[in-house]
N, C-alpha and C. Protein backbone atom coordinates (compact mmCIF):
# COMPACT_ATOMS: atom_id res chain seq x y z
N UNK A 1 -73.72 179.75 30.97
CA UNK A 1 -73.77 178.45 31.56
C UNK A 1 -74.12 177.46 30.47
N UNK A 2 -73.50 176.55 30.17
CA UNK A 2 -73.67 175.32 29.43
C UNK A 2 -74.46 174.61 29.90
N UNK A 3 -75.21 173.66 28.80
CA UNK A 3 -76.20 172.61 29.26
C UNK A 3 -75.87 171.76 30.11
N UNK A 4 -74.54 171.42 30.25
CA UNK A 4 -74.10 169.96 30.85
C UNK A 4 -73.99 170.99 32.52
N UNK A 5 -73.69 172.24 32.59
CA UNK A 5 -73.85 172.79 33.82
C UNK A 5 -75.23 173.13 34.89
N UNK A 6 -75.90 172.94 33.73
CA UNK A 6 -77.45 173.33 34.29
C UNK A 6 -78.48 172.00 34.62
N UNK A 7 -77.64 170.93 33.66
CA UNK A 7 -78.11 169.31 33.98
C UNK A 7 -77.77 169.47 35.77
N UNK A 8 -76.36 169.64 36.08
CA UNK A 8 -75.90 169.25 37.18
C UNK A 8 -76.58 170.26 38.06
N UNK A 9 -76.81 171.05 38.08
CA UNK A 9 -77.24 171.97 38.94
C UNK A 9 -78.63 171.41 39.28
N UNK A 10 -79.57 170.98 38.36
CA UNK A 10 -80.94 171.21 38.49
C UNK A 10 -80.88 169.23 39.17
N UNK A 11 -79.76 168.69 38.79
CA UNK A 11 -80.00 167.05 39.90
C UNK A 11 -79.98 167.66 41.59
N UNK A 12 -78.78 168.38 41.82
CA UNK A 12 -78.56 169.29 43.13
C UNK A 12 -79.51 169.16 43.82
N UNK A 13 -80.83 169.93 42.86
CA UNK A 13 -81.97 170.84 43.38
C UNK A 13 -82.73 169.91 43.87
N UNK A 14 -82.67 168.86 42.84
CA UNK A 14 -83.62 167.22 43.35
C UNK A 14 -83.25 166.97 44.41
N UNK A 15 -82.29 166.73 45.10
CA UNK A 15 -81.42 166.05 45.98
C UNK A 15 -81.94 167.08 47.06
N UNK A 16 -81.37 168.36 46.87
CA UNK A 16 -81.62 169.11 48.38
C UNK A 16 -83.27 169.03 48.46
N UNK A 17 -84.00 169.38 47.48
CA UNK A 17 -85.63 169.96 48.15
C UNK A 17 -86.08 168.77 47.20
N UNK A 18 -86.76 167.57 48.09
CA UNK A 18 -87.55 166.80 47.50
C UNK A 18 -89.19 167.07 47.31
N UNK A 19 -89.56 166.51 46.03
CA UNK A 19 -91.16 167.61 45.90
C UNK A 19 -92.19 166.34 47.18
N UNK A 20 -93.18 167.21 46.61
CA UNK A 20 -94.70 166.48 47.22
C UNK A 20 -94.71 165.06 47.28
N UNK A 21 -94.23 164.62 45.81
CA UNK A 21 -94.70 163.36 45.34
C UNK A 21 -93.96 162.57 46.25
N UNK A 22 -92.71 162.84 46.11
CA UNK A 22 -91.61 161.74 47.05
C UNK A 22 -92.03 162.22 48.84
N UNK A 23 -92.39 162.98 49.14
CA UNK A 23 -92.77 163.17 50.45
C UNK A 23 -93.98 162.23 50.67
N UNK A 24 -95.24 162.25 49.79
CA UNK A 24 -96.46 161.32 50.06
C UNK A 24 -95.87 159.89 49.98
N UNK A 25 -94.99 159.75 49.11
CA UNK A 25 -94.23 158.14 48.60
C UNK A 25 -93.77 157.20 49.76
N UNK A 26 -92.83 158.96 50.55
CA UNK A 26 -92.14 158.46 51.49
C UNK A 26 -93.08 158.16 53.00
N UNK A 27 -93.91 159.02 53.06
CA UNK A 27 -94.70 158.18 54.30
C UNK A 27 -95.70 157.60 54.25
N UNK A 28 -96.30 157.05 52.91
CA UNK A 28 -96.82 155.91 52.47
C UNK A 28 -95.84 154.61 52.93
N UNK A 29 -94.95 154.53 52.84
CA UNK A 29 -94.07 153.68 53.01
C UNK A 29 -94.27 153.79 54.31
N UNK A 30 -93.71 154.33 55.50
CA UNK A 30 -94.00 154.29 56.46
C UNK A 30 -95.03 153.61 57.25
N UNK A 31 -96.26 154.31 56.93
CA UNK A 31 -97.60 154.03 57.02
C UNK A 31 -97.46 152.06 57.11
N UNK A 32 -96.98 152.02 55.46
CA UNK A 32 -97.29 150.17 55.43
C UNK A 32 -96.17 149.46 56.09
N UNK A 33 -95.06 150.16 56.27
CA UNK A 33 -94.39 149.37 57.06
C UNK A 33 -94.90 149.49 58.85
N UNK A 34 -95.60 149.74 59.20
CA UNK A 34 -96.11 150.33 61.12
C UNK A 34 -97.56 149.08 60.48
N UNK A 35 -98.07 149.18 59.51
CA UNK A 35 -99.30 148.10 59.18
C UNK A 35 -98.86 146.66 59.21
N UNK A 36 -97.70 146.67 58.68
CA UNK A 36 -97.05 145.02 58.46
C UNK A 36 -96.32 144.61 59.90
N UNK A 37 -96.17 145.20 60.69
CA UNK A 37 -95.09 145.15 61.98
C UNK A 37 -96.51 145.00 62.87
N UNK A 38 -97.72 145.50 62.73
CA UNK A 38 -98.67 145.35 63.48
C UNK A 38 -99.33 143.37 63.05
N UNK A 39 -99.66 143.82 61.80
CA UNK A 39 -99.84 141.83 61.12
C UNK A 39 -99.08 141.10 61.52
N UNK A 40 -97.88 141.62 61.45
CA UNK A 40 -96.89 140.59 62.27
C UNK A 40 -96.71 140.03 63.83
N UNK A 41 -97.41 141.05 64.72
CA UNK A 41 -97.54 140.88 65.87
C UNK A 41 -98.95 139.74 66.24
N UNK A 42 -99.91 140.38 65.56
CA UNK A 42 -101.17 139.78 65.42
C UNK A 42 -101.15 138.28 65.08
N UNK A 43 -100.16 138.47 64.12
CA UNK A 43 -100.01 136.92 64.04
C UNK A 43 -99.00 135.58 64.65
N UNK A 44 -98.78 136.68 65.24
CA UNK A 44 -98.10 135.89 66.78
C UNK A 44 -98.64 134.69 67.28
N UNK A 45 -98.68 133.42 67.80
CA UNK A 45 -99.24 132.23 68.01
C UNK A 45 -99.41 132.80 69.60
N UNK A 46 -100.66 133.05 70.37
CA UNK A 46 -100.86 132.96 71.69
C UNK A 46 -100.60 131.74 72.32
N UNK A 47 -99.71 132.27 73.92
CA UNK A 47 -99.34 130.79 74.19
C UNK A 47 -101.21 130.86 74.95
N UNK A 48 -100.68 129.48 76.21
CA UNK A 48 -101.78 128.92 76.04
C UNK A 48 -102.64 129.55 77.57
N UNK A 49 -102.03 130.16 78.37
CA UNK A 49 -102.55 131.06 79.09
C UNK A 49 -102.71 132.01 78.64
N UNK A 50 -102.47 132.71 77.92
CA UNK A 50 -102.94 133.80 77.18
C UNK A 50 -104.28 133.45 76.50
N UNK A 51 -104.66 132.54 75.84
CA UNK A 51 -105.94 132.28 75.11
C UNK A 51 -106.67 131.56 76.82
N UNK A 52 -106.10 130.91 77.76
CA UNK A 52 -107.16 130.63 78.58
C UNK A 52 -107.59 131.75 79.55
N UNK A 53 -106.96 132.96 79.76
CA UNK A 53 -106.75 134.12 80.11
C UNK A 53 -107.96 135.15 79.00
N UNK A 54 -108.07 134.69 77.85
CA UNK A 54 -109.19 135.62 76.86
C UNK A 54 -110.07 134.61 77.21
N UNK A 55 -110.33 133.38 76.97
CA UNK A 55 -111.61 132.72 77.33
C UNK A 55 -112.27 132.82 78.55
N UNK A 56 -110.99 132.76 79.67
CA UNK A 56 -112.32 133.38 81.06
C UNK A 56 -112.72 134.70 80.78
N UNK A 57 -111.86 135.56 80.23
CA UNK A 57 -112.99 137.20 80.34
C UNK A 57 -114.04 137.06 79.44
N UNK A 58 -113.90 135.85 78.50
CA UNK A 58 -115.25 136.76 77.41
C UNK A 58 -116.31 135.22 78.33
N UNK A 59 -115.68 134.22 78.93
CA UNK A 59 -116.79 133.71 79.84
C UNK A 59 -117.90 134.58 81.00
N UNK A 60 -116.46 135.33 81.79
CA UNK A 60 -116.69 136.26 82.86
C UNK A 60 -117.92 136.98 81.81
N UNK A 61 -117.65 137.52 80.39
CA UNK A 61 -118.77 138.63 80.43
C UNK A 61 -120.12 137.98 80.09
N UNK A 62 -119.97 136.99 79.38
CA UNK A 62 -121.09 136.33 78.62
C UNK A 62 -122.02 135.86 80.16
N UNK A 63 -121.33 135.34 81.25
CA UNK A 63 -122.10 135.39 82.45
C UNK A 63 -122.95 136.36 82.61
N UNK A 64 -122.39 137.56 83.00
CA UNK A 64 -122.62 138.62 83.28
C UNK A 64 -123.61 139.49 82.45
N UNK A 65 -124.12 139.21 81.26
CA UNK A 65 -124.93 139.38 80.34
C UNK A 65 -126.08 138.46 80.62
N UNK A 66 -125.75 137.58 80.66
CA UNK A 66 -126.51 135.97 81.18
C UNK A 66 -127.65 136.50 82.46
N UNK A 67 -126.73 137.07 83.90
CA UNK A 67 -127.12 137.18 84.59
C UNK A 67 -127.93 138.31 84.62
N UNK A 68 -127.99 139.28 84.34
CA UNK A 68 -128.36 140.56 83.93
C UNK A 68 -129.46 140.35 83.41
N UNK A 69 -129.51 139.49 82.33
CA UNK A 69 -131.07 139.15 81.43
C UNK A 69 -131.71 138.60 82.45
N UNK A 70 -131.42 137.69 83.31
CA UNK A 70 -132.23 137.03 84.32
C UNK A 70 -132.73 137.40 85.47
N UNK A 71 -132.08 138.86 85.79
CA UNK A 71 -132.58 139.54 86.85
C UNK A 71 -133.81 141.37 86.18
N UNK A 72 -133.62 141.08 84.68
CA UNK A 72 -133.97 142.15 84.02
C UNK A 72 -135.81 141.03 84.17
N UNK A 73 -135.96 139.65 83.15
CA UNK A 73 -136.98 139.01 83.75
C UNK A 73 -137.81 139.05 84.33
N UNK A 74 -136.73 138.47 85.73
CA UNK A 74 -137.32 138.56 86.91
C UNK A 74 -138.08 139.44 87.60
N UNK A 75 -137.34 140.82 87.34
CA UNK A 75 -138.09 141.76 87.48
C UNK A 75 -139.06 142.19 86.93
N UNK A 76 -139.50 142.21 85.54
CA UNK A 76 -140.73 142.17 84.73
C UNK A 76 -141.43 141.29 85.07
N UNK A 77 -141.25 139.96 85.70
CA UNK A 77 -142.58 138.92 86.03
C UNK A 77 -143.19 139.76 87.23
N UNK A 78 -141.98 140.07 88.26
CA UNK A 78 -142.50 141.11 89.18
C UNK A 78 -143.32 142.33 88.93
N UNK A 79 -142.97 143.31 88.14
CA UNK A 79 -143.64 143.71 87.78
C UNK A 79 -145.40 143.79 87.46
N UNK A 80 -145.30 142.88 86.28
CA UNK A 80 -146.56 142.40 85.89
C UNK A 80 -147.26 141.55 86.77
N UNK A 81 -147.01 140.68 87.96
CA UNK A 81 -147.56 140.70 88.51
C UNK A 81 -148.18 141.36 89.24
N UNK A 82 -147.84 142.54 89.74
CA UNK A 82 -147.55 143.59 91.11
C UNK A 82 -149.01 144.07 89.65
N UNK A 83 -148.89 144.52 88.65
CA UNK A 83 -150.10 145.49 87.74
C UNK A 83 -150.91 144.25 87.66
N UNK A 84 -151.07 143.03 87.61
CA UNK A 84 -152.23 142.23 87.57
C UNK A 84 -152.95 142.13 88.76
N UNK A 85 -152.08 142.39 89.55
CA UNK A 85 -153.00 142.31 90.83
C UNK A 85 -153.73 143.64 91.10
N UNK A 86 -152.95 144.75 90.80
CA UNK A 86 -153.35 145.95 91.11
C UNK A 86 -154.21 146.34 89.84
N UNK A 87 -154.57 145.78 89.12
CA UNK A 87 -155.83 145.61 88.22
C UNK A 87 -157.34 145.37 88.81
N UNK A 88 -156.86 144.06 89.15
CA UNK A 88 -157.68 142.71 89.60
C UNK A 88 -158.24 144.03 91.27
N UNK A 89 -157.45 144.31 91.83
CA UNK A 89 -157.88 145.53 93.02
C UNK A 89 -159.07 146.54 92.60
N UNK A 90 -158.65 147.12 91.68
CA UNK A 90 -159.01 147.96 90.68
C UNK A 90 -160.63 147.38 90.06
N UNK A 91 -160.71 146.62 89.82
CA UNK A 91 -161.89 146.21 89.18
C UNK A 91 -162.94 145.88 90.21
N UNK A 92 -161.87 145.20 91.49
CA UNK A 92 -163.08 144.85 92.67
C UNK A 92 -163.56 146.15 92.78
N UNK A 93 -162.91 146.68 93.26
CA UNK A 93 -163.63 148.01 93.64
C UNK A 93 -164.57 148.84 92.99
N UNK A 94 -164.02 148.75 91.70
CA UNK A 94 -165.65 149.37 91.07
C UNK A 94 -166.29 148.47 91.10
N UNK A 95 -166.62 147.28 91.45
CA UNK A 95 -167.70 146.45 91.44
C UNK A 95 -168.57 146.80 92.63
N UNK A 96 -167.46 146.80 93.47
CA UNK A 96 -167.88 146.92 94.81
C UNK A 96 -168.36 148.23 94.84
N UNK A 97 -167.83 149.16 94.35
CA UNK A 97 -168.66 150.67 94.62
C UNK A 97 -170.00 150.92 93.65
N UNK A 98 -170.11 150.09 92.86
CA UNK A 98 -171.68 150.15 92.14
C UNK A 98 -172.12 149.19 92.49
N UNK A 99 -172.24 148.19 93.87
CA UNK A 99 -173.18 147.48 94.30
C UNK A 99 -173.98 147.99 95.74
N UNK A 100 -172.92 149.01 96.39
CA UNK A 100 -172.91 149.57 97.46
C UNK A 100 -174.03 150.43 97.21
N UNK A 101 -174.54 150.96 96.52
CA UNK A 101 -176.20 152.09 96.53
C UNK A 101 -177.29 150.95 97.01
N UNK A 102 -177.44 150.11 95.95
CA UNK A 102 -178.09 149.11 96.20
C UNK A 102 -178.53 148.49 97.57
N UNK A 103 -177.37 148.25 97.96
CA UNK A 103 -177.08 147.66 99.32
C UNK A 103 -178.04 148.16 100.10
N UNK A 104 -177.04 149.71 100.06
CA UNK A 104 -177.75 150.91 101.26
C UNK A 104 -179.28 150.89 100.95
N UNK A 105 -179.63 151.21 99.76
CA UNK A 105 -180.95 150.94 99.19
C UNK A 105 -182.33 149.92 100.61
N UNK A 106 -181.62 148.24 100.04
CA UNK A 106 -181.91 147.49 100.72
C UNK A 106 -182.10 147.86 102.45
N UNK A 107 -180.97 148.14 102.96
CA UNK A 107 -180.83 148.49 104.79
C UNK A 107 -181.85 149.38 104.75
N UNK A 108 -181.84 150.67 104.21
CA UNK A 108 -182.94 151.47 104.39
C UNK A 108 -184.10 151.33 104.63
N UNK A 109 -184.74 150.64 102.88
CA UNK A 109 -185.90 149.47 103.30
C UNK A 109 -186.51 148.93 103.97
N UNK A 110 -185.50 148.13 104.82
CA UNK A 110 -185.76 147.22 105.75
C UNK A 110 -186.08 147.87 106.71
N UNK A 111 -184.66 148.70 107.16
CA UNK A 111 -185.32 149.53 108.28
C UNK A 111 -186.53 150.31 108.64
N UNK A 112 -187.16 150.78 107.36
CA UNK A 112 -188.68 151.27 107.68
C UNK A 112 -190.07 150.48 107.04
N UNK A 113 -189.95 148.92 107.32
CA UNK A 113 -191.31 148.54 106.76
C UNK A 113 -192.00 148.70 107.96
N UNK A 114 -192.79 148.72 107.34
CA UNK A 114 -194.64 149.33 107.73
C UNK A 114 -194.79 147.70 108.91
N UNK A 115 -195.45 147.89 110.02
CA UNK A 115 -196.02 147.10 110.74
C UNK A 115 -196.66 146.13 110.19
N UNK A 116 -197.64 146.36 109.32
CA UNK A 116 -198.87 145.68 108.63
C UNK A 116 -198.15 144.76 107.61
N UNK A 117 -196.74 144.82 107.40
CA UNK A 117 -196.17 143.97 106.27
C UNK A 117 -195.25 143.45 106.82
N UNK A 118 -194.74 143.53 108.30
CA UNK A 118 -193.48 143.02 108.43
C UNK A 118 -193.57 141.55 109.07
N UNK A 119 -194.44 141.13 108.99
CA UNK A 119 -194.53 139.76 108.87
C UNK A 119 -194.73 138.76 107.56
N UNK A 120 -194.94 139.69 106.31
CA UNK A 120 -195.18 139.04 105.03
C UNK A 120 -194.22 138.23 104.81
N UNK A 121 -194.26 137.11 103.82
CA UNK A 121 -193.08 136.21 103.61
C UNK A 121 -192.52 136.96 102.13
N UNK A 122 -192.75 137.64 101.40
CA UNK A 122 -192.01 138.57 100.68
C UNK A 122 -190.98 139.58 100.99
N UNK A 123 -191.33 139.90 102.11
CA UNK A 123 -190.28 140.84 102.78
C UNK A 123 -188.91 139.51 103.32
N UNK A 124 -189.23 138.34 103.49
CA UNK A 124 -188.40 137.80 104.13
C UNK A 124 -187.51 137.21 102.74
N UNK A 125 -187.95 137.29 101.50
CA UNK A 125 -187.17 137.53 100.21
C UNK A 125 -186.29 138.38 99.92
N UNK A 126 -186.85 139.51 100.30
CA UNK A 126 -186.18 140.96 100.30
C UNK A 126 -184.95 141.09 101.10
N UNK A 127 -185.12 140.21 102.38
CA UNK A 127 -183.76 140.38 103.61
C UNK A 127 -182.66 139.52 102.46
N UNK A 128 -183.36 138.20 101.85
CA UNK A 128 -182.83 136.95 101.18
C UNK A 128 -181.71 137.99 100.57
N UNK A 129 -182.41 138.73 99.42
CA UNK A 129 -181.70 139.41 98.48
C UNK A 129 -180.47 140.30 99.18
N UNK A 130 -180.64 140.66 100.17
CA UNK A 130 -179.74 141.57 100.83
C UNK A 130 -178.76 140.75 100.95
N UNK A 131 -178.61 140.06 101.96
CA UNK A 131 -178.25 138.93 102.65
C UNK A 131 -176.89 138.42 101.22
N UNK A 132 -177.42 138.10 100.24
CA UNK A 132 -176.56 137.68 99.07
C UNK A 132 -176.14 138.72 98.75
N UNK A 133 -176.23 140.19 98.55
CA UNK A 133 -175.44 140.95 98.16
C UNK A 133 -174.54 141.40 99.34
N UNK A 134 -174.66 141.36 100.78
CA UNK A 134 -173.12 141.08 101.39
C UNK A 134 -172.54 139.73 101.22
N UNK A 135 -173.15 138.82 101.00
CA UNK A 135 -172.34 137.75 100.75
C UNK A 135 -170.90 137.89 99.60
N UNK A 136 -172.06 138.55 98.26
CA UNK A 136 -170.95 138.59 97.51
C UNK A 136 -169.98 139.31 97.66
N UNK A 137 -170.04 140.68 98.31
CA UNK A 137 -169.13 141.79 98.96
C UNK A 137 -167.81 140.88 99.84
N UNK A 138 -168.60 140.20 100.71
CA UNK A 138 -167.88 139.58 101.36
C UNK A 138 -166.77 138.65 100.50
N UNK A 139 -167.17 137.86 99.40
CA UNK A 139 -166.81 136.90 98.29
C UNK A 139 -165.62 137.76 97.42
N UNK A 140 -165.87 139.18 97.67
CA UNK A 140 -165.32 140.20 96.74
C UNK A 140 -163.90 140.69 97.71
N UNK A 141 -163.78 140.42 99.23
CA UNK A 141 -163.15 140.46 100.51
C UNK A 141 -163.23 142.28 100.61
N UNK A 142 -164.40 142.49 100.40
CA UNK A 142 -165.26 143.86 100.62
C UNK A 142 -165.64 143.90 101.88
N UNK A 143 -165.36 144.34 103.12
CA UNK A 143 -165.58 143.94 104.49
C UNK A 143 -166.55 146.01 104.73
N UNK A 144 -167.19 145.77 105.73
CA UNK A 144 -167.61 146.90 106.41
C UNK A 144 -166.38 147.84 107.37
N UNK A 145 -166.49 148.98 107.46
CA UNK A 145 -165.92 150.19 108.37
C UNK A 145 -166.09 149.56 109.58
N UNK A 146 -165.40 149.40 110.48
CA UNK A 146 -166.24 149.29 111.85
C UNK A 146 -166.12 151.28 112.51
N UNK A 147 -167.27 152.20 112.78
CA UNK A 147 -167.27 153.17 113.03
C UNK A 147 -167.52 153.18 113.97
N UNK A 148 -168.87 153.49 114.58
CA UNK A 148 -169.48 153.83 116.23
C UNK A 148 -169.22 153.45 117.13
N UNK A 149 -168.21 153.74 117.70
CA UNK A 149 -167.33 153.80 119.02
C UNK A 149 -165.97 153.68 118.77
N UNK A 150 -165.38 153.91 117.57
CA UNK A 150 -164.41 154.12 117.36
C UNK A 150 -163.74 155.32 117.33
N UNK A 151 -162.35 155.59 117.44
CA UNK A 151 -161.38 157.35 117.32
C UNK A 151 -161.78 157.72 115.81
N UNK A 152 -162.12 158.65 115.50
CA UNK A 152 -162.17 159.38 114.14
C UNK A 152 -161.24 159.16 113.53
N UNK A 153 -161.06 158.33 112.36
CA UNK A 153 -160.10 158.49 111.59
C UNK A 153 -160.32 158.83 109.99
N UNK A 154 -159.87 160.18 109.54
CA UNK A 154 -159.78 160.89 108.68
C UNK A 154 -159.47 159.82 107.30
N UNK A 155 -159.16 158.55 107.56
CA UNK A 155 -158.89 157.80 106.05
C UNK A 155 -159.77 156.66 105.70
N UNK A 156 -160.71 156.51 107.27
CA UNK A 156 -161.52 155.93 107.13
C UNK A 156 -163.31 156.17 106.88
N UNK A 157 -163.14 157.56 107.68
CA UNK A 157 -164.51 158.22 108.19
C UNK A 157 -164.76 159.42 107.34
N UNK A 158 -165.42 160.47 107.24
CA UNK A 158 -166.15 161.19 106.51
C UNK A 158 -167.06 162.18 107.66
N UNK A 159 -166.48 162.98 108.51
CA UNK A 159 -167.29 163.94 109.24
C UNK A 159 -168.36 164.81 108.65
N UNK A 160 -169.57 164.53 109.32
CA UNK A 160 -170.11 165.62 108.55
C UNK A 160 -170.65 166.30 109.75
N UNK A 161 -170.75 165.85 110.75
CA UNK A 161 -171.14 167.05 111.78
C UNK A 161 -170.28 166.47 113.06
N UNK A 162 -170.08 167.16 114.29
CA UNK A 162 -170.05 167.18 115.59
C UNK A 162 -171.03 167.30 116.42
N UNK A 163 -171.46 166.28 116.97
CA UNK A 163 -172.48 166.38 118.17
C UNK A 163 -171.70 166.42 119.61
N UNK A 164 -172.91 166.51 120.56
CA UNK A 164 -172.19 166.73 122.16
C UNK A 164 -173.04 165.60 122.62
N UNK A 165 -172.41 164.60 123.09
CA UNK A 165 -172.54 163.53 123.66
C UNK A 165 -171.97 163.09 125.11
N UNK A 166 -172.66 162.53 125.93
CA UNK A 166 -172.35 162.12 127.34
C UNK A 166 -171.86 160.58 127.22
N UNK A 167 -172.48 159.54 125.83
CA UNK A 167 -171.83 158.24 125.72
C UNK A 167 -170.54 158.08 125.32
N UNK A 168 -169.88 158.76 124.10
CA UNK A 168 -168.49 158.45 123.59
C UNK A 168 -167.45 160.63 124.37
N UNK A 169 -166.30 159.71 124.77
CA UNK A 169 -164.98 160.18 124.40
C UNK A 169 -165.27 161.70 123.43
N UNK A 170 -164.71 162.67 123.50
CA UNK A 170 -164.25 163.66 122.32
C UNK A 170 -163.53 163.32 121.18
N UNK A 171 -163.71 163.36 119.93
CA UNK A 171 -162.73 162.85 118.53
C UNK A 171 -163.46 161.28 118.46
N UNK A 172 -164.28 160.79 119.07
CA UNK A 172 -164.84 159.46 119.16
C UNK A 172 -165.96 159.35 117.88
N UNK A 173 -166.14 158.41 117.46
CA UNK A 173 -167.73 158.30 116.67
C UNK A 173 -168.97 158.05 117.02
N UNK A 174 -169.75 158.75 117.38
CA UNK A 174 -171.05 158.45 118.09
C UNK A 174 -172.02 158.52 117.16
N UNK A 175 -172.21 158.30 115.79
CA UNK A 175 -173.27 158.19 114.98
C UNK A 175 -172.66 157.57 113.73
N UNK A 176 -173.25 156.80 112.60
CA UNK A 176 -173.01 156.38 111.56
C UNK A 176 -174.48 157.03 110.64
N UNK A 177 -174.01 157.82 110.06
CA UNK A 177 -175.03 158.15 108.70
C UNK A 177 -175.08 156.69 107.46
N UNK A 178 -174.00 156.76 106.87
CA UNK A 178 -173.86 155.51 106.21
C UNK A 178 -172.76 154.96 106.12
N UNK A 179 -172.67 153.34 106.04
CA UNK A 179 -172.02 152.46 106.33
C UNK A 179 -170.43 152.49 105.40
N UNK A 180 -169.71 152.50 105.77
CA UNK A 180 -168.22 152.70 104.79
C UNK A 180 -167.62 151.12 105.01
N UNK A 181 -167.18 151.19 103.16
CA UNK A 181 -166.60 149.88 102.90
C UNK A 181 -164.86 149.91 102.41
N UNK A 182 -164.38 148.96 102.81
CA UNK A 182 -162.79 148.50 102.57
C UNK A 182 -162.58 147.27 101.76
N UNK A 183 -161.50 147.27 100.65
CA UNK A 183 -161.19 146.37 100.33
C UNK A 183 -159.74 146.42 100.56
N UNK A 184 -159.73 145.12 101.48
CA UNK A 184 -158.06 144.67 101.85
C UNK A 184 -157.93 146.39 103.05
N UNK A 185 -156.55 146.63 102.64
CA UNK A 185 -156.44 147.93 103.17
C UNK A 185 -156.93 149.02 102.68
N UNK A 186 -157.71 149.09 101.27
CA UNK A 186 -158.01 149.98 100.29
C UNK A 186 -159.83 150.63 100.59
N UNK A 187 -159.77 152.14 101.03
CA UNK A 187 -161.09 151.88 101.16
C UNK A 187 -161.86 152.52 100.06
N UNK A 188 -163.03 151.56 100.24
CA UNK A 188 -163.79 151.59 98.86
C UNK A 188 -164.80 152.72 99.05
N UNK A 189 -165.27 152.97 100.45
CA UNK A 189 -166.09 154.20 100.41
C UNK A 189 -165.74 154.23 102.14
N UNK A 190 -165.94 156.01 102.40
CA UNK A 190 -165.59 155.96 103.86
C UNK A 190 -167.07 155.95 104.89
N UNK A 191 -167.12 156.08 105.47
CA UNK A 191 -168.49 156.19 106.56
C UNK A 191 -168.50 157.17 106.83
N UNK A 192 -169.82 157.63 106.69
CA UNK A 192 -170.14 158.96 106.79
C UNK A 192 -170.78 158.81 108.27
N UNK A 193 -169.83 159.71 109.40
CA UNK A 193 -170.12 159.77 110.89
C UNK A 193 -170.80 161.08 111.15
N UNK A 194 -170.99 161.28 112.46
CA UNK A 194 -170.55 162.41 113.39
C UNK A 194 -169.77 161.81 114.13
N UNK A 195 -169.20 162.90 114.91
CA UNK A 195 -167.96 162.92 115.82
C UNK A 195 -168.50 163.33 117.25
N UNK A 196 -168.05 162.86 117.99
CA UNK A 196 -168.26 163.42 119.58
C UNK A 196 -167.53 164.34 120.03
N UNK A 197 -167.97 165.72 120.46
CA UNK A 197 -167.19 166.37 120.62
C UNK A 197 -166.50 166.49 122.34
């Protein structure tokens, strides 16, 4: 085979089996021509419902973001209010439950002075002092149990015994040991009864 035969043969070979290089070449090309046909679209002039058609949706969303923040807010003022108050609950009540010994303290007191003193005008200090510490209870909207002659109720009361009684009902309260306190609906200590059986 002569050179000028093996020139022609080996162009052939080009022609039928193209290598790598012209394969990457060739859909590189591709590639930028599908990129330029896309720029070209893009740069299309929108008519004018079409751009007032994109301005209401990105209005529609920017609302909708808008509104969302304002009900997200709203709900956190709610929130924090709903825990300031239920703080502010919270604090009465321990106030109210470390003034309540005291109290009882006082009633007790009272209830057993001596004959020989219960006309003193010191003792009538002593009621004074009482007297202001339901006030402030009261000031605190710390109200009393109402128990003795009432139905037993388990969220209010505190059984500690059953007696047999001819004055109250069965499940009734016929005794108060000590006095039970509420704040609002919340109770701060229950009353310690008996029950009528």
């Amino acid at each position: 085979m002569s050179e000028k035969e093996k020139e022609e043969k080996a162009e052939e070979e080009q022609i039928v089996e193209p290598t790598e290089e012209a394969a990457k070449t060739a859909d590189e090309t591709v590639a930028a021509e599908a990129v330029a046909s896309a720029v070209a679209e893009e740069e299309k002039p929108l008519t004018l419902e079409e751009q007032l058609a994109a301005a209401q949706a990105e209005s529609a969303k920017n609302l909708d973001g808008w509104m969302r923040a304002q009900a997200e807010f709203a709900n956190a003022r709610k929130r924090m209010e709903k825990q300031r108050v239920q703080t502010y609950l919270n604090a009465t009540a321990d106030v109210a439950a470390k003034l309540l010994p005291a109290l009882d303290d006082f009633e007790r007191a009272i209830e057993n002075v001596p004959d020989d003193i219960a006309e003193n005008s010191w003792l009538e200090g002593i009621q004074l002092v009482q007297r202001k510490l339901e006030t402030i209870l009261e000031g605190l909207n710390v109200k009393p149990i109402e128990a003795v002659g009432q139905p037993f109720d388990p969220l209010f009361h505190e059984a500690i015994m059953q007696e047999s009684t001819d004055e109250y009902e069965s499940g009734m309260v016929s005794k108060e040991l000590q006095k039970g306190y509420q704040l609002g609906d919340r109770v701060v200590r229950p009353s310690l009864v008996y029950v009528a059986e």
